[in-house]
Protein backbone atom coordinates (compact mmCIF):
# COMPACT_ATOMS: atom_id res chain seq x y z
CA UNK A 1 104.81 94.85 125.29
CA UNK A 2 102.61 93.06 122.49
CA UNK A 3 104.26 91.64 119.83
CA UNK A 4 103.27 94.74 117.18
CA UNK A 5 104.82 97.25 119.59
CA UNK A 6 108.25 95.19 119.33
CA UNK A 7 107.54 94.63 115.41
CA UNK A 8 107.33 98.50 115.48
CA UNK A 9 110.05 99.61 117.80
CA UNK A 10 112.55 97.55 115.67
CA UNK A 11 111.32 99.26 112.62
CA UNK A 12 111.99 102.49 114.50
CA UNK A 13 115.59 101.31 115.21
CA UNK A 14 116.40 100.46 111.56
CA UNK A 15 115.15 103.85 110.34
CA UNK A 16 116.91 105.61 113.66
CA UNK A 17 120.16 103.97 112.44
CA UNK A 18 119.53 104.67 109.40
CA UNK A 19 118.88 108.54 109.76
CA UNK A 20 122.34 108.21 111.91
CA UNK A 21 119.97 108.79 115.03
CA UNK A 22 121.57 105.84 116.82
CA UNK A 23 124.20 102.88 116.69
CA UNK A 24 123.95 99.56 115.23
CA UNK A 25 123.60 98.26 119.39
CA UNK A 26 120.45 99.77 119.48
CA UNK A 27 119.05 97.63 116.41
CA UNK A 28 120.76 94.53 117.69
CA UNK A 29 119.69 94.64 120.98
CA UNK A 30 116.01 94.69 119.90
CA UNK A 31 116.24 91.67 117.56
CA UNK A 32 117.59 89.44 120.42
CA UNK A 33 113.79 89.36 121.49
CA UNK A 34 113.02 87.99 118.29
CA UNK A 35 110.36 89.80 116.22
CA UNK A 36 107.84 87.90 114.51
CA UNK A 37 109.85 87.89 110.68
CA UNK A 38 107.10 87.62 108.63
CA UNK A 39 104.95 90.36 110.69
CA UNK A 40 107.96 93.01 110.65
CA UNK A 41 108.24 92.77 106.51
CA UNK A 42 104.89 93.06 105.95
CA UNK A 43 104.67 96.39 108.23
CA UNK A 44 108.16 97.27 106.49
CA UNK A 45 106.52 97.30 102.90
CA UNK A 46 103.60 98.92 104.47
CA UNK A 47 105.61 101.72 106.16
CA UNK A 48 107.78 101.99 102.65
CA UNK A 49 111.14 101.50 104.41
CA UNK A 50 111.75 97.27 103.33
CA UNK A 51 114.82 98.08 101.36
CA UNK A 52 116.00 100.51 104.05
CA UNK A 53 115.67 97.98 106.82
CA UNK A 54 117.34 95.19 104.73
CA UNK A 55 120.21 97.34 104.50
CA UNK A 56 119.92 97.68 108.20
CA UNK A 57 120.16 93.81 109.14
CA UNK A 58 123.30 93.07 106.87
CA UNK A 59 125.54 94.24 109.57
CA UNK A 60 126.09 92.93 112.65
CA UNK A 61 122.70 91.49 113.21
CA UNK A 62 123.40 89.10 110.36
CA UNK A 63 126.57 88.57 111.65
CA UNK A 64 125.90 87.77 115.02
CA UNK A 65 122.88 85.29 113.80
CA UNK A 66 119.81 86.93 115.05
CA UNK A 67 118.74 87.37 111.36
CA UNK A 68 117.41 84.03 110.13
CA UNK A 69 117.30 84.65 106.61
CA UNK A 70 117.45 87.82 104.21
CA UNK A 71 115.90 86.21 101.05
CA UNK A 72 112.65 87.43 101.14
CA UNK A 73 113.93 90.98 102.40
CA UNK A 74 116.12 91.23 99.50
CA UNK A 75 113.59 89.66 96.59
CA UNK A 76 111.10 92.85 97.99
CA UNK A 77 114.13 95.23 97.74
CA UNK A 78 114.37 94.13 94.18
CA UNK A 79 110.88 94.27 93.46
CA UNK A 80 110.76 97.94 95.01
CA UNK A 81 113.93 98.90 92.46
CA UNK A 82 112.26 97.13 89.38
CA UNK A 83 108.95 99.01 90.00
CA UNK A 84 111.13 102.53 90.31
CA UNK A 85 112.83 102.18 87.31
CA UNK A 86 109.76 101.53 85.32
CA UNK A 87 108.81 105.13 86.82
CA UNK A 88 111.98 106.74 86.06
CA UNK A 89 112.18 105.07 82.48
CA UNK A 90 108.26 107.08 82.14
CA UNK A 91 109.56 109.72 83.82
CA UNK A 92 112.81 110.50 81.43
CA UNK A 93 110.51 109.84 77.89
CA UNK A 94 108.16 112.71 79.72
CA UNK A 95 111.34 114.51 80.58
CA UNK A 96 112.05 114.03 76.29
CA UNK A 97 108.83 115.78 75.48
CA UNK A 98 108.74 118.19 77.61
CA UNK A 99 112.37 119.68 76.31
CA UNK A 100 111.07 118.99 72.71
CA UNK A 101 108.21 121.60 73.91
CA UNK A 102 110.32 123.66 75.85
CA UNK A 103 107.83 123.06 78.71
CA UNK A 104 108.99 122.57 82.34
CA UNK A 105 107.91 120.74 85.41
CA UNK A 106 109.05 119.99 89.33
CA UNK A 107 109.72 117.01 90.57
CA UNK A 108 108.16 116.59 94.35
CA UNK A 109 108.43 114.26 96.77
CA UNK A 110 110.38 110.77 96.40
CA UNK A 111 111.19 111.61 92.88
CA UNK A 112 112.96 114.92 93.75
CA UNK A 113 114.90 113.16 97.08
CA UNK A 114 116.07 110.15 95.50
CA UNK A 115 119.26 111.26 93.41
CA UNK A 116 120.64 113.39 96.31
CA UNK A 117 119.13 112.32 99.99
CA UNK A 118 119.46 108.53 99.30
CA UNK A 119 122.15 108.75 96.91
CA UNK A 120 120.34 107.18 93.72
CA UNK A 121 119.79 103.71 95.64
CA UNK A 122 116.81 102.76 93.89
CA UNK A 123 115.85 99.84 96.81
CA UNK A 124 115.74 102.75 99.52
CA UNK A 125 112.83 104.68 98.46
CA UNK A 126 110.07 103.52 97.01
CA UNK A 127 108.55 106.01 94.62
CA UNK A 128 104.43 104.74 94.82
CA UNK A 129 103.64 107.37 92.62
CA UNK A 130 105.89 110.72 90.47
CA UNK A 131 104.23 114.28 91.35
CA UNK A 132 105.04 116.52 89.55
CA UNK A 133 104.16 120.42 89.89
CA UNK A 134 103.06 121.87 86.14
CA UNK A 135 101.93 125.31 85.13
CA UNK A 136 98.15 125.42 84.55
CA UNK A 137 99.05 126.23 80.84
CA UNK A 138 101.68 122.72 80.49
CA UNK A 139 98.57 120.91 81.82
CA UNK A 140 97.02 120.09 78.59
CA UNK A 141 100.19 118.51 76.86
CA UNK A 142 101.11 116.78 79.89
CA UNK A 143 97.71 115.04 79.75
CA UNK A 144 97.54 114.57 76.09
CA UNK A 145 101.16 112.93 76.55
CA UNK A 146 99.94 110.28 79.21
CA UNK A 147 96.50 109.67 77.30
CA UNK A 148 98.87 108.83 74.43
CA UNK A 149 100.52 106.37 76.50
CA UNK A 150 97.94 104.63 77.35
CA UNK A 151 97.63 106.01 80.79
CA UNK A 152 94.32 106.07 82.49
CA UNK A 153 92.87 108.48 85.06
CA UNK A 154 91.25 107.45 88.33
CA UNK A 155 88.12 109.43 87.28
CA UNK A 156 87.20 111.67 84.13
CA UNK A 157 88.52 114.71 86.01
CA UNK A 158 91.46 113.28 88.24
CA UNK A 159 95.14 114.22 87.66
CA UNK A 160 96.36 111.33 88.79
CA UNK A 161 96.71 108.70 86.16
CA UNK A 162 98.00 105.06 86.01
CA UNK A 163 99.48 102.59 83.56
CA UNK A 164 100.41 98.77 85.21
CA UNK A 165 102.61 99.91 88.40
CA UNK A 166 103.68 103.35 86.89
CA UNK A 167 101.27 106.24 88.44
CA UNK A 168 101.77 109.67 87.52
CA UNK A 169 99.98 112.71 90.39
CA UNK A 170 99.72 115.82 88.57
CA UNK A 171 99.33 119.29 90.70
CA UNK A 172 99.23 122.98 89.78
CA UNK A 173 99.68 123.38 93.40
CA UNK A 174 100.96 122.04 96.53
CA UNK A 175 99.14 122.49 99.62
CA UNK A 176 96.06 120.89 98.18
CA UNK A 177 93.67 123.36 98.03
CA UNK A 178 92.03 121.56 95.06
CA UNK A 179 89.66 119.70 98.03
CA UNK A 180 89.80 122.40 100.07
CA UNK A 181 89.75 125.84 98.94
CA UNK A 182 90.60 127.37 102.17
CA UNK A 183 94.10 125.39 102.68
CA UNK A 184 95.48 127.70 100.15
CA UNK A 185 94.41 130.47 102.61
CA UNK A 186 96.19 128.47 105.29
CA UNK A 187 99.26 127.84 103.49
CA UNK A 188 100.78 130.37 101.40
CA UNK A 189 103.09 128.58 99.35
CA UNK A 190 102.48 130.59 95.88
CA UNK A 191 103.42 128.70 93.18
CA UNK A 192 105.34 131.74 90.77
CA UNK A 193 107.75 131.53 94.19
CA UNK A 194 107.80 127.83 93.67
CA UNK A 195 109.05 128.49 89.92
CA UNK A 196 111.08 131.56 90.75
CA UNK A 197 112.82 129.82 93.28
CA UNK A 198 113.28 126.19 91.69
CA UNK A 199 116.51 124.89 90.31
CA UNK A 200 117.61 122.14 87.74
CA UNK A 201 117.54 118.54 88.55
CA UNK A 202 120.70 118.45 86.32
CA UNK A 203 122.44 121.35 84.75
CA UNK A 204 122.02 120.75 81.41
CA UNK A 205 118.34 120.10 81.77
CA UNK A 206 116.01 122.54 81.61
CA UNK A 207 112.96 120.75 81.52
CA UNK A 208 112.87 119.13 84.94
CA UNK A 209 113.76 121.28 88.46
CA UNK A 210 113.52 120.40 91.85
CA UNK A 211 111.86 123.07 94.93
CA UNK A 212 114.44 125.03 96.50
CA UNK A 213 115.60 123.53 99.82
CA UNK A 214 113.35 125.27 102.15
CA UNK A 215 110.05 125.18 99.90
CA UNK A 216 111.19 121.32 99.54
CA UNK A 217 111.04 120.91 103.31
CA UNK A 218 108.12 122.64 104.05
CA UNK A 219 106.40 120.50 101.14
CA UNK A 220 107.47 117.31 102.79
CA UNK A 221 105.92 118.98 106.18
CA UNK A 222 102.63 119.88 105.02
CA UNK A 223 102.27 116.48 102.78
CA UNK A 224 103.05 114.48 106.08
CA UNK A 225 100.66 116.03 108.08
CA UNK A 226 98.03 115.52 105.64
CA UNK A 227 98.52 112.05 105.66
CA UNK A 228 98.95 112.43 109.36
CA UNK A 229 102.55 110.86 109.27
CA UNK A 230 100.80 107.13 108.04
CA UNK A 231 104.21 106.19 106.59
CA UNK A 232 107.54 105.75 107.79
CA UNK A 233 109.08 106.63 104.99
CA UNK A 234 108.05 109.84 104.82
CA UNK A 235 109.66 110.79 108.50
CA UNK A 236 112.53 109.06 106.64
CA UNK A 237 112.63 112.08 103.96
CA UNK A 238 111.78 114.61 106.76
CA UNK A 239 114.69 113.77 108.90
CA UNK A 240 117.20 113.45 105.67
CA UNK A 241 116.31 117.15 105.19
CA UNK A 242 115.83 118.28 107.77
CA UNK A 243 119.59 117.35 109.00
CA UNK A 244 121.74 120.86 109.04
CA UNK A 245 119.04 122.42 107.88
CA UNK A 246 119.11 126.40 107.69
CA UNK A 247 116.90 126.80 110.70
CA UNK A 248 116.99 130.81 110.40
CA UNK A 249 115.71 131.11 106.66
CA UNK A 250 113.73 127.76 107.32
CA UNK A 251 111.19 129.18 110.46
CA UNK A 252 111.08 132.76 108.38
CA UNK A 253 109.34 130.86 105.91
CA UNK A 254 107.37 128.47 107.85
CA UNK A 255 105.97 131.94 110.07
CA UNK A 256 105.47 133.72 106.45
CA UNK A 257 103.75 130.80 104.91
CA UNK A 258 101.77 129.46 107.59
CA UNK A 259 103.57 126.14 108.17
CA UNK A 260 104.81 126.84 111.47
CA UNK A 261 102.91 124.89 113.32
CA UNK A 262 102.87 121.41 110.99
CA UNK A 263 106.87 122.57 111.53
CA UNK A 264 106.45 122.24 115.45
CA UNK A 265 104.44 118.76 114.47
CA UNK A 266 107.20 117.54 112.48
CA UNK A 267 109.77 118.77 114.86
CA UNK A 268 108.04 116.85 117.80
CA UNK A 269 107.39 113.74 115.78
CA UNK A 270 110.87 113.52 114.92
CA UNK A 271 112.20 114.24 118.29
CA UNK A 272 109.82 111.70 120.07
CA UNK A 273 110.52 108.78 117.26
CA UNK A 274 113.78 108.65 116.26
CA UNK A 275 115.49 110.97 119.08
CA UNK A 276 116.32 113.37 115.99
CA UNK A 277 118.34 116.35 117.16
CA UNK A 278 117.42 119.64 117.19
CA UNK A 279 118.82 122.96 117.82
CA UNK A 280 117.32 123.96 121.51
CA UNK A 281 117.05 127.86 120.18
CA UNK A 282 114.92 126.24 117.67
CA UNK A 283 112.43 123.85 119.51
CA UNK A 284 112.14 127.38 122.05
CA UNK A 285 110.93 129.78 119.07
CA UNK A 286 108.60 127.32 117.69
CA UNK A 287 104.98 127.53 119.13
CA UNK A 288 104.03 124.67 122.18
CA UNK A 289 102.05 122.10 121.14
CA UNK A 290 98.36 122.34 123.26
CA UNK A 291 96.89 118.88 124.52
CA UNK A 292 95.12 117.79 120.56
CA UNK A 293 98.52 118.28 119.38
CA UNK A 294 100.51 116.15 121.68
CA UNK A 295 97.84 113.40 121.28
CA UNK A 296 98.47 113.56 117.87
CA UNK A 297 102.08 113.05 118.50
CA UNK A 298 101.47 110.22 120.22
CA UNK A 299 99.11 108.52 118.00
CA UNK A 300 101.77 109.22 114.85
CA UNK A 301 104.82 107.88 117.36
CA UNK A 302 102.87 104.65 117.97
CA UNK A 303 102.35 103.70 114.28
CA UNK A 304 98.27 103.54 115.13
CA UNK A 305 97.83 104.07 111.11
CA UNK A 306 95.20 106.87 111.96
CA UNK A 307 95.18 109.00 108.57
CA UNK A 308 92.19 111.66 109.63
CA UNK A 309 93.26 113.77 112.51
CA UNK A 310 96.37 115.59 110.40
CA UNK A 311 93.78 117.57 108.42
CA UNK A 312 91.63 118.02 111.23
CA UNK A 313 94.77 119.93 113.11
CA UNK A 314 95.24 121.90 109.80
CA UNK A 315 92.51 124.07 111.46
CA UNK A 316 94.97 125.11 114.39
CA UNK A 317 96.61 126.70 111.92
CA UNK A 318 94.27 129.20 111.20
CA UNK A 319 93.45 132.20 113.42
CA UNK A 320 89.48 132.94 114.79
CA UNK A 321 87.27 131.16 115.77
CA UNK A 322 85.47 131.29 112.88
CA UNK A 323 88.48 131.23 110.29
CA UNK A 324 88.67 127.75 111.93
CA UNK A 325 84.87 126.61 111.87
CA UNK A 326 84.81 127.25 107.64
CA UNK A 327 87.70 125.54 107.07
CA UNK A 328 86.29 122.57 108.86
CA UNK A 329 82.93 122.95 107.58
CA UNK A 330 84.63 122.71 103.81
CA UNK A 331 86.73 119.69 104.75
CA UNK A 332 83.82 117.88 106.03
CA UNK A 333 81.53 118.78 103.22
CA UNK A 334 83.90 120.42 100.02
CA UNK A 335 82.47 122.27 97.44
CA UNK A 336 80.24 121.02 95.15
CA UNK A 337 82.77 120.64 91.86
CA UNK A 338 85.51 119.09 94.39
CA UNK A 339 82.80 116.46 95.07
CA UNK A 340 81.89 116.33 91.05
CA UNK A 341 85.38 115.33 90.70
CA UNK A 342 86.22 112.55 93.27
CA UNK A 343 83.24 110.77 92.52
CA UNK A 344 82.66 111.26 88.66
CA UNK A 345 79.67 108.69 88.28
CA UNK A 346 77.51 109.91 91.05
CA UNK A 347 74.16 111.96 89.87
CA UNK A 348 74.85 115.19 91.35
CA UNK A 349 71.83 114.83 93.53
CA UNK A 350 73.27 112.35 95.32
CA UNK A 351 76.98 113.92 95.96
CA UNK A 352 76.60 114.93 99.52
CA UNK A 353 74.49 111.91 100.92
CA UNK A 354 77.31 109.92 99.28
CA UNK A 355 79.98 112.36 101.66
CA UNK A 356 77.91 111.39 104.46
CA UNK A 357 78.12 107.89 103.91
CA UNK A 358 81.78 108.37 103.45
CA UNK A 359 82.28 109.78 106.45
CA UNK A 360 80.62 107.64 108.27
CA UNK A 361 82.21 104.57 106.80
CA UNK A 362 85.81 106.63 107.60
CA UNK A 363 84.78 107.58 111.24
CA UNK A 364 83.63 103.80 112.15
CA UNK A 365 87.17 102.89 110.55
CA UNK A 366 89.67 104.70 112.34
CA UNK A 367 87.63 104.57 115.60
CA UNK A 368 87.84 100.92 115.45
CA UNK A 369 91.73 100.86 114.48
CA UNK A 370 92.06 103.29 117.87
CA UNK A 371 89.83 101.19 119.71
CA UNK A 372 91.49 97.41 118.24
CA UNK A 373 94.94 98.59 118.78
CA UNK A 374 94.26 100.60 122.03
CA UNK A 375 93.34 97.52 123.50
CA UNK A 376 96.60 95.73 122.34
């Protein structure tokens, strides 16, 4: 086994204890090979679990000496909690303005899991960035409010928008249709169910809800798979929610909005990972995954950092032949004002050479990550 593999597998078996997927032995039995320390905290903070896995090796492992020191572990933990509550200090003046308005928003994502699913332990769960799901019409003030604050978009038409190491993502929907127009054909997660359906961070605020428990878990699915799984931390969330889950009401869902098979993905992942249990009446209804599919497992369980293919199997998704070839046809090349918008300071004549460059940059990239770490 090379020395990433082992790096990796005792990542695995912080997050597997962590999840309560397995014991402590299993975590202390892979650090008496002695990872390489420095190696297995920088693929921590890249994976977003450091503070999780620091937590991990204050048990036995420390105990029993096979942890040399926990200085550096715990000076990242603290810089992962000082950069969230920055966030959450942005994110309760927003939450100010927006009840001043009488506006509303949803929390997504790390925001939305952190008070319940890790328990309000800042160090846990690094937030990156705070999406947030607005009504098209609470757009304009939400903008105006950041603009105010100095915030700066990525580009003149972005919603994403950054001051220092706060970031605010801004969405009107949540399958991401806004690159491709035919993933909201894919996925049918309408946004008025969204709203109908969402419910109050806290009861006495109206101004800030959270998805219902099975459009939050179908989120977390179809965000993973976009980013084809790239982060630990994000199988973290998956497997916190996904633990006695409503399977019935979750897989009518999944089958009505089109998410069954990133479901089946997540499922597998999961199972082939962290060993994450799952009801055998469930694993039987949903589909079988075809040979692309199970590759893709495998590249995800190996922590290859491969970020393209979990688009690409969006496609399997879709039924026809043809259904299929225009949905890839738009990822590859999107419409013309999705282009406009990711690259704001290219002439519009140039827009699609500049895609083509792109993607050949991106294919020569992740071939040669497959190829570098195949050869490992």
């Amino acid at each position: 086994m090379s020395r990433a593999a082992h790096e990796t597998r005792v990542l695995v078996g912080a997050v597997r204890w962590f999840v309560g997927a397995a014991t402590e032995d299993e975590l202390v039995s892979l650090l008496r090979d002695g990872p390489d320390w420095p190696a297995l905290l920088e693929q921590a903070e890249r994976e977003g679990i450091v503070g999780l896995v620091a937590r991990a090796l204050e048990g036995r492992a420390q105990r029993e000496g096979l942890v040399p020191s926990l200085d550096r572990w715990r000076a990242a933990t603290r810089a992962v909690v000082a950069s969230n509550l920055s966030a959450l200090a942005e994110l309760a003046a927003l939450r100010a303005m927006l009840r001043r308005e009488c506006r509303q928003m949803i929390l997504l994502k790390g925001a939305a899991l952190l008070p319940d699913e890790y328990r309000g332990q800042l160090g846990l769960r690094p937030l990156g960035d705070i999406d947030l799901l607005l009504r098209p019409s609470d757009l304009p003030s939400v903008i105006a409010w950041l603009r105010e604050r100095d915030y700066q978009p990525v580009s003149s038409s972005s919603p994403f928008f950054s001051r220092g190491v706060v970031s605010f993502d801004l969405h009107t929907e949540i399958v991401g249709s806004e690159w491709v127009g035919r993933k909201g054909r894919v996925f049918h997660l309408d946004p008025a169910t969204l709203w109908r359906d969402a419910t109050p961070l806290e009861p006495d605020d109206p101004s800030t809800l959270v998805l219902s428990p099975v459009h939050l878990q179908l989120q977390l699915v179809v965000h993973a798979l976009k980013h084809s799984y790239s982060r630990l931390i994000w199988l973290v969330d998956l497997a916190l929610v996904l633990t006695d889950a409503p399977w019935t009401p979750l897989m009518e869902h999944a089958r009505a909005s089109g998410a069954l098979r990133p479901l089946a993905y997540a499922v597998s992942i999961l199972d082939t990972l962290l060993g994450f249990p799952v009801p055998e009446a469930v694993r039987e209804e949903l589909p079988a995954l075809g040979p692309l599919e199970r590759a893709f497992v495998r590249i995800v369980a190996r922590r290859q950092g491969v970020e393209t293919p979990g688009e690409l199997l969006v496609a399997l998704s879709i039924p026809g032949v043809t259904g299929r070839a225009a949905y890839l046809a738009e990822l590859v090349f999107p419409r013309r004002e999705a282009l406009a918008r990711h690259y704001p300071m290219t002439p519009p004549w140039l827009l699609y050479p500049r895609r083509v460059l792109r993607l050949v940059s991106l294919s020569l990239q992740e071939g040669t990550k497959l190829w570098y770490r195949g050869g490992r």
